[in-house]
N, C-alpha and C. Protein backbone atom coordinates (compact mmCIF):
# COMPACT_ATOMS: atom_id res chain seq x y z
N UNK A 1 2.86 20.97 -21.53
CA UNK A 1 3.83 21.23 -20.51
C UNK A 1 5.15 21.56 -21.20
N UNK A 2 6.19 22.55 -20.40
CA UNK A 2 7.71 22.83 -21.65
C UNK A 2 8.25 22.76 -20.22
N UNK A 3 9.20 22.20 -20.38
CA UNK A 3 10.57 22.22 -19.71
C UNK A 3 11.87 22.57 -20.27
N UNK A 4 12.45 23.44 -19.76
CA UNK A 4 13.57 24.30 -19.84
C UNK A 4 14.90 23.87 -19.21
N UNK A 5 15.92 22.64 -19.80
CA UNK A 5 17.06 22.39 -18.56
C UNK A 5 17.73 23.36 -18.94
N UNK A 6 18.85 24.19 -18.62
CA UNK A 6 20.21 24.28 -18.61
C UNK A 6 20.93 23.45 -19.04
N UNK A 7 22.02 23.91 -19.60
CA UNK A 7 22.81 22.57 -19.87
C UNK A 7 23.98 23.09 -19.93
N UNK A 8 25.41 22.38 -19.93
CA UNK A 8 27.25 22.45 -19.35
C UNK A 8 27.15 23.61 -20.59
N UNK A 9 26.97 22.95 -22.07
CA UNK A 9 27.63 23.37 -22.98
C UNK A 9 26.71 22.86 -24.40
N UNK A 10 26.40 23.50 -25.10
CA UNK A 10 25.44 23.48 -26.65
C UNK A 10 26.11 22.58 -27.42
N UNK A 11 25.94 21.45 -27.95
CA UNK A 11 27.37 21.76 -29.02
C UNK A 11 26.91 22.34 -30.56
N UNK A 12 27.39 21.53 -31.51
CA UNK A 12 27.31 22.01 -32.69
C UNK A 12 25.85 21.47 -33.15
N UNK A 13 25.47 22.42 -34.94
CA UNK A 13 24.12 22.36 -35.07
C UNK A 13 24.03 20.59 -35.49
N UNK A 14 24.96 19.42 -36.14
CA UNK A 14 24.91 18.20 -36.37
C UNK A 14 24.36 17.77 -35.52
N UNK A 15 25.01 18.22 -34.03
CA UNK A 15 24.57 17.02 -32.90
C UNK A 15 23.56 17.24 -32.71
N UNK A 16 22.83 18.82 -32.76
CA UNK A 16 21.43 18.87 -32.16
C UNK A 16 20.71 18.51 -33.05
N UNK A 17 20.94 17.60 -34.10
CA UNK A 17 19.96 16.78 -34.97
C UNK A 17 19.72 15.69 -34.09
N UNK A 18 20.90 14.99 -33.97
CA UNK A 18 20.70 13.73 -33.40
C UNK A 18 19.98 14.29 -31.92
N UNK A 19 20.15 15.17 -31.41
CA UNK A 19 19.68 15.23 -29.85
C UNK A 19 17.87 15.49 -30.05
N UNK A 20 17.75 16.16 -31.16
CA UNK A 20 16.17 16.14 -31.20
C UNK A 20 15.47 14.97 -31.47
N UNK A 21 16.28 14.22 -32.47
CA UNK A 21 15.41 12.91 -32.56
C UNK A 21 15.38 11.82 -31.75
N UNK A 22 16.55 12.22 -30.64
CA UNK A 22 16.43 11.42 -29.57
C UNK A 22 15.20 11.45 -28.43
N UNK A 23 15.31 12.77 -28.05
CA UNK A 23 13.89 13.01 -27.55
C UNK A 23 12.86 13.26 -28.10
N UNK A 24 12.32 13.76 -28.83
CA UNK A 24 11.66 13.50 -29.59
C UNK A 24 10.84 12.64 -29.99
N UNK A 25 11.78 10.85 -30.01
CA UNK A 25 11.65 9.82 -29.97
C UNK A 25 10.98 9.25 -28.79
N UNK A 26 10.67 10.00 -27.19
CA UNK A 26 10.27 9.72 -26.44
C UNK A 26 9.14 9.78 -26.58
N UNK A 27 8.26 9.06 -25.94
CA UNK A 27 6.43 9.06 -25.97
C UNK A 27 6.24 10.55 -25.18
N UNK A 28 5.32 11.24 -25.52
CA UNK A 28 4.94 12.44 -24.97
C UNK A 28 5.61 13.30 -25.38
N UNK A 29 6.55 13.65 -26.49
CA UNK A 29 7.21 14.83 -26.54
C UNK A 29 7.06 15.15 -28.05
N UNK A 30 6.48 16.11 -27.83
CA UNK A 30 6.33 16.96 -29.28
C UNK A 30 6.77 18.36 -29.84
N UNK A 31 7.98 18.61 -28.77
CA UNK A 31 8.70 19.66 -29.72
C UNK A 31 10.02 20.10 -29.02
N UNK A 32 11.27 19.78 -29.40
CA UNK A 32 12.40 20.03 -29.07
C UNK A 32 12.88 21.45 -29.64
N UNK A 33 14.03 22.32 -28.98
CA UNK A 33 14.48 23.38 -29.55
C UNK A 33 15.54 23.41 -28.07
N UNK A 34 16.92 23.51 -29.17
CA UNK A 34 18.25 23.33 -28.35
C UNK A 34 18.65 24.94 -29.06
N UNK A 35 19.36 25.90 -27.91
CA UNK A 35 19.51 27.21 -28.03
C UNK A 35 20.62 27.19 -27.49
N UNK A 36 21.94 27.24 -28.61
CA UNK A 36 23.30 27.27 -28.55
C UNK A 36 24.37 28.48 -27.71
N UNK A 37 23.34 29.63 -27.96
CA UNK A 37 23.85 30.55 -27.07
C UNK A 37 22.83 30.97 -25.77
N UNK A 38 22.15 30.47 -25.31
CA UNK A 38 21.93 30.07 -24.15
C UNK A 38 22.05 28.99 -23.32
N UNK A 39 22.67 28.19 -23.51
CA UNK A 39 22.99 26.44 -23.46
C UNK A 39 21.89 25.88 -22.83
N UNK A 40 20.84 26.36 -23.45
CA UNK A 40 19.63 26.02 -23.02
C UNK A 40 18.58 24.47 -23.63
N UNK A 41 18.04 23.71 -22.84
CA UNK A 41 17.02 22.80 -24.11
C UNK A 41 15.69 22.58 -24.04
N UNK A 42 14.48 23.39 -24.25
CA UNK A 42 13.18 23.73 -24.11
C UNK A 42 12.88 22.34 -25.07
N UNK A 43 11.86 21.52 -24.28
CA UNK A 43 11.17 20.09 -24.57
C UNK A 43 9.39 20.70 -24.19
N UNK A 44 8.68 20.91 -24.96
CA UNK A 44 7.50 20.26 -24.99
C UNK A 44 6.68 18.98 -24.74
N UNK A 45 6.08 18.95 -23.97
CA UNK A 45 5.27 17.48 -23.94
C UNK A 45 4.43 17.20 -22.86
N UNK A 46 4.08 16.24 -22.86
CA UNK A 46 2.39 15.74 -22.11
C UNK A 46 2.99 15.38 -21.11
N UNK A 47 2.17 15.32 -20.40
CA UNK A 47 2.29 14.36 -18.96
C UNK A 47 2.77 13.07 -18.33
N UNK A 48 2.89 12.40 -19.88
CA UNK A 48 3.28 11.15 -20.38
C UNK A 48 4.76 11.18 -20.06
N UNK A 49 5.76 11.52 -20.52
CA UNK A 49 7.57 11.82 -20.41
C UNK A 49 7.19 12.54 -18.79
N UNK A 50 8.57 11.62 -18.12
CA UNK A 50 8.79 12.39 -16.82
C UNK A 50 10.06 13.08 -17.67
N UNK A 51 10.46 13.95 -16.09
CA UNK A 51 11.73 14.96 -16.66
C UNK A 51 12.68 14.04 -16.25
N UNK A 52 12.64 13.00 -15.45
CA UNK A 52 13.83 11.46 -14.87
C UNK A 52 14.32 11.27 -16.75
N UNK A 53 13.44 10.82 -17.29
CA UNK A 53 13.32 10.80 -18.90
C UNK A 53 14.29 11.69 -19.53
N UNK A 54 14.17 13.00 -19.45
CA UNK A 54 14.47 13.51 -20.55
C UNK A 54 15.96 13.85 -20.03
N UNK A 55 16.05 13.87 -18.64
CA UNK A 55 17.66 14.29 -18.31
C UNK A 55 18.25 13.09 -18.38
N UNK A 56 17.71 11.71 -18.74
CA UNK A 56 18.78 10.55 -18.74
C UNK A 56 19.15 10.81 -20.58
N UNK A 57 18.17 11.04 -21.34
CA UNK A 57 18.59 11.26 -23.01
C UNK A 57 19.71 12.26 -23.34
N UNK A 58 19.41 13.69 -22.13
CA UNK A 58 20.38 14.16 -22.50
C UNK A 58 21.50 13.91 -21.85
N UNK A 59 22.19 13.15 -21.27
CA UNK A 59 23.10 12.38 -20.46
C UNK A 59 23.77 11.61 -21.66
N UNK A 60 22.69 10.86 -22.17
CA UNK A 60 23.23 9.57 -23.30
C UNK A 60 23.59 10.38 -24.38
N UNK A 61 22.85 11.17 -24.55
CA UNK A 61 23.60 12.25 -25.80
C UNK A 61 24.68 13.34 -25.40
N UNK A 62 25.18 12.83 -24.46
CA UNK A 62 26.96 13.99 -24.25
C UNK A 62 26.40 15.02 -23.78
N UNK A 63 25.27 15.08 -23.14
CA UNK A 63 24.77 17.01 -22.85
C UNK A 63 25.08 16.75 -21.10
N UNK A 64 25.53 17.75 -20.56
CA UNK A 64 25.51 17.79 -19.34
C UNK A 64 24.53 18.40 -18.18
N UNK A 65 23.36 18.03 -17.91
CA UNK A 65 22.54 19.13 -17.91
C UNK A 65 22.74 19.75 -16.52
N UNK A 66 22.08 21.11 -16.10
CA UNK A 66 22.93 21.21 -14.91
C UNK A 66 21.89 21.50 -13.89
N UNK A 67 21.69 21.09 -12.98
CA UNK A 67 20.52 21.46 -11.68
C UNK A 67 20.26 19.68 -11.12
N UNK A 68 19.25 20.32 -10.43
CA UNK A 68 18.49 19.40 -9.77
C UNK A 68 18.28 18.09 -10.76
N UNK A 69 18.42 16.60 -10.78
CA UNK A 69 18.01 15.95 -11.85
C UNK A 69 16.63 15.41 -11.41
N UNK A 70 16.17 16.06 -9.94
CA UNK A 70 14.58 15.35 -9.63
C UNK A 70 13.63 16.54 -9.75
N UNK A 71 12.71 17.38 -10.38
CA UNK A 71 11.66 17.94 -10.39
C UNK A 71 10.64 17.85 -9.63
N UNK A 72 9.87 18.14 -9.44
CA UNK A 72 8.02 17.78 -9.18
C UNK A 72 7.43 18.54 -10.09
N UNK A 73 6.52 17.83 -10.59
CA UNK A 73 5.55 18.83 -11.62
C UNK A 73 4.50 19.51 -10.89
N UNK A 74 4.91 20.57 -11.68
CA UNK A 74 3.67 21.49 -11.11
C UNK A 74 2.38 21.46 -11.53
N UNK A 75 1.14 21.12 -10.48
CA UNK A 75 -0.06 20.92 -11.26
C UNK A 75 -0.65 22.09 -11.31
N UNK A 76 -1.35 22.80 -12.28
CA UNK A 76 -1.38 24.23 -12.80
C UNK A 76 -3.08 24.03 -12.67
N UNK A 77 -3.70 22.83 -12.18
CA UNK A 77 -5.25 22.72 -12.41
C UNK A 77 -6.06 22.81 -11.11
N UNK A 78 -4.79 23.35 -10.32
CA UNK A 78 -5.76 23.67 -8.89
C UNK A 78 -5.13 25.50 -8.83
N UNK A 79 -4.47 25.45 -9.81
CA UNK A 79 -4.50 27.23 -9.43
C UNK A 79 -5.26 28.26 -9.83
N UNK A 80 -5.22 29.27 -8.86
CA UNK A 80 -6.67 30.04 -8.59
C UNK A 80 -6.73 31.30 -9.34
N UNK A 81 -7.23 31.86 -10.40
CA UNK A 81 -6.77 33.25 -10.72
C UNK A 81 -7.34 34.47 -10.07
N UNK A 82 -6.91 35.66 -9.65
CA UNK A 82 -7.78 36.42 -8.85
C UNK A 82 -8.29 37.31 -9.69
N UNK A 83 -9.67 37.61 -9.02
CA UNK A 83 -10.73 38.20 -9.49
C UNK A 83 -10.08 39.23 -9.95
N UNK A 84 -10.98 39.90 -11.12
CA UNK A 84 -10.47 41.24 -11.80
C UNK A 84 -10.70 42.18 -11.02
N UNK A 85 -9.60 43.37 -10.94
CA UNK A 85 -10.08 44.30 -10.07
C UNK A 85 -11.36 45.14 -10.26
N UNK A 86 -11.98 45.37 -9.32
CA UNK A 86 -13.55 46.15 -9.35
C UNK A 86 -12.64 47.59 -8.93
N UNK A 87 -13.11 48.29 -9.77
CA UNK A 87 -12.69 49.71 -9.17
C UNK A 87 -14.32 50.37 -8.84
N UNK A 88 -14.39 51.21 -7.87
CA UNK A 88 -16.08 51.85 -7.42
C UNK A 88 -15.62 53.15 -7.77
C-alpha cells in the first residue's frame, strides 16, 4: 500500500533524516521518500500502520500535513477488471 500526504512545507535534507527514521520506525512501513519540491511524503507499507499513524509522526516531526487527517482504505481485492475488448 503507498500513501501520498501533502504537506505545509519540506524542510531541509537533515530533517528528512530524522523524519524517515521516524516512520520508518513504525511497524508496517517499509519505505519513506520526502520530495522537497513537491512538499510531498510517499510512505509505503502494509496494512499494519493506519494513516491516524503516520499523520500523528508527521505532526511530532514539525511537518504540517494538509487534508483530511481521517482516510478509509481502499480495499483493491474486491475490484473488478473488465474483460479485454473482443473486437469481431
Amino acid at each position: 500500500m503507498r500513501t501520498v500526504i501533502q504537506v505545509e512545507r519540506a524542510n531541509c535534507c537533515a530533517f528528512n533524516n530524522s523524519l524517515n527514521r521516524e516512520i520508518a520506525a513504525l511497524n508496517g512501513v517499509y519505505a519513506v521518500n520526502i520530495d522537497n519540491y513537491k512538499n510531498e511524503v510517499t510512505i509505503d507499507h502494509t496494512d499494519e500502520v493506519s494513516f491516524e499513524e503516520i499523520y500523528a509522526k508527521l505532526e511530532e516531526s514539525g511537518y504540517t500535513p494538509l487534508g483530511d487527517r481521517s482516510r478509509e482504505k481502499t480495499d483493491y481485492s474486491t475490484l473488478e477488471w473488465p474483460e479485454e475488448n473482443q473486437h469481431n
